[in-house]
Protein backbone atom coordinates (compact mmCIF):
# COMPACT_ATOMS: atom_id res chain seq x y z
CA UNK A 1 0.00 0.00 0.00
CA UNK A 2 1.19 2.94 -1.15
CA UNK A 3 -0.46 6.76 -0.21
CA UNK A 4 -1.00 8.84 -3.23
CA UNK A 5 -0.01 12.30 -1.66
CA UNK A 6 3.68 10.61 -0.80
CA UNK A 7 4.31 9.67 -4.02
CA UNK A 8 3.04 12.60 -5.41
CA UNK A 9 5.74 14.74 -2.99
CA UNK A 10 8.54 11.99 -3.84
CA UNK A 11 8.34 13.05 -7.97
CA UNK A 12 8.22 16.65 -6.97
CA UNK A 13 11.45 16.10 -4.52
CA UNK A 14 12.80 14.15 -7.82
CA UNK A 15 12.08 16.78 -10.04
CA UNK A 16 13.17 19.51 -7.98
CA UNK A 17 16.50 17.31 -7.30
CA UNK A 18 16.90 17.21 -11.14
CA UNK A 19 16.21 20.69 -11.89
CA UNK A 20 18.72 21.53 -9.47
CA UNK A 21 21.37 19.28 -10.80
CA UNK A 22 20.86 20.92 -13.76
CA UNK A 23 21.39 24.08 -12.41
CA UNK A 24 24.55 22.83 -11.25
CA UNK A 25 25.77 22.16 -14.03
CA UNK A 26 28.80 23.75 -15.20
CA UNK A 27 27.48 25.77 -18.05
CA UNK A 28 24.66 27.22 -15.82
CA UNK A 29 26.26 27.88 -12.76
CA UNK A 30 28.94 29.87 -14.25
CA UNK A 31 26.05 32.02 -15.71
CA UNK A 32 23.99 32.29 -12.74
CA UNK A 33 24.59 31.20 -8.91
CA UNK A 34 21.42 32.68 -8.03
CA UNK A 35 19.14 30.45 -10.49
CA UNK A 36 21.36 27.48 -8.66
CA UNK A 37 20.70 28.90 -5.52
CA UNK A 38 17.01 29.61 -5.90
CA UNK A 39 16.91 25.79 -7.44
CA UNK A 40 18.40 24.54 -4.34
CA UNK A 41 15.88 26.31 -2.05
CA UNK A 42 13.22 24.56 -3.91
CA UNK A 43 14.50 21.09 -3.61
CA UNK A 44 14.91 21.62 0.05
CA UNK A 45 11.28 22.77 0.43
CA UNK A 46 10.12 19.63 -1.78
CA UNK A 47 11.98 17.46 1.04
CA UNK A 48 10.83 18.99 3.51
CA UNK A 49 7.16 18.80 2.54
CA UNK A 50 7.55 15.26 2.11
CA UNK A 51 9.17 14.38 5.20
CA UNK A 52 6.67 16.38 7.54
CA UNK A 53 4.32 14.26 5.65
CA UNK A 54 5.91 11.18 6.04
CA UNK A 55 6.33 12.14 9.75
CA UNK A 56 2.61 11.82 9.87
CA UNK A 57 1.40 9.39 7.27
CA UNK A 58 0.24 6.02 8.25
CA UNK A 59 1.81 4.33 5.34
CA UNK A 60 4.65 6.01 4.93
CA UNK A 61 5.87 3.39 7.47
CA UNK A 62 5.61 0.48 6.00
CA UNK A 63 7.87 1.97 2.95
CA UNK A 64 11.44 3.27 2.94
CA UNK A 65 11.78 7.16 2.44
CA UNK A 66 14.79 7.52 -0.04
CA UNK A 67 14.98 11.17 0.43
CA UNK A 68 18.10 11.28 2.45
CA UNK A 69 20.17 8.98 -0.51
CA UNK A 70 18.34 11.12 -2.81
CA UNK A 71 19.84 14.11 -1.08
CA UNK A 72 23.38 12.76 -0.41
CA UNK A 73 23.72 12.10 -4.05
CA UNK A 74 22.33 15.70 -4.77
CA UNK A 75 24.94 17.13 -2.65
CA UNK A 76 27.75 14.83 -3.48
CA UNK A 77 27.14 15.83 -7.10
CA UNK A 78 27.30 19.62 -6.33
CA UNK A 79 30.65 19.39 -4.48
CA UNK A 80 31.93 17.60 -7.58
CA UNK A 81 30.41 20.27 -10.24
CA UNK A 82 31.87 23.00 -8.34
CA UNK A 83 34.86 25.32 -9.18
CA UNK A 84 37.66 24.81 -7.16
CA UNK A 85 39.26 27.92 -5.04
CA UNK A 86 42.61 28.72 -4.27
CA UNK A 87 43.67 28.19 -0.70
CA UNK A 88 45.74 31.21 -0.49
């Protein structure tokens, strides 16, 4: 059993996560690390909506939430698309 409303917050989280991969990208981030930024802010609200909802939602026991992998690989791929800085 599966409840509609968490898979409907799961695809926006995945879309959200895409669109801000995207973003990330190297072509668009070196144009605009605001768009990135704002993109980023979105994908955190998506999770967040759909783990207060999962808090709550009697089936969202019974299946894993894969928002947190979802997120590590998010981030992981941002560290890796980013410039990197001098140290000096």
């Amino acid at each position: 059993m599966h409840c509609q409303l968490c898979e409907s917050l799961e695809l926006a989280f995945e879309a959200r996560r895409s669109e801000y991969i995207e973003a990330m990208s190297l072509a668009n981030y070196r144009i605009s690390k605001r768009f990135a930024a704002y993109k980023n802010v979105e994908m955190e609200r998506a999770r967040t909506e759909l783990e207060e909802h999962q808090s709550v939602c009697v089936l969202a026991g019974t299946a894993p939430a894969p928002t947190a992998a979802l997120l590590r690989i998010a981030q992981r791929e941002q560290l890796q698309g980013q410039p990197v800085g001098s140290a000096a």
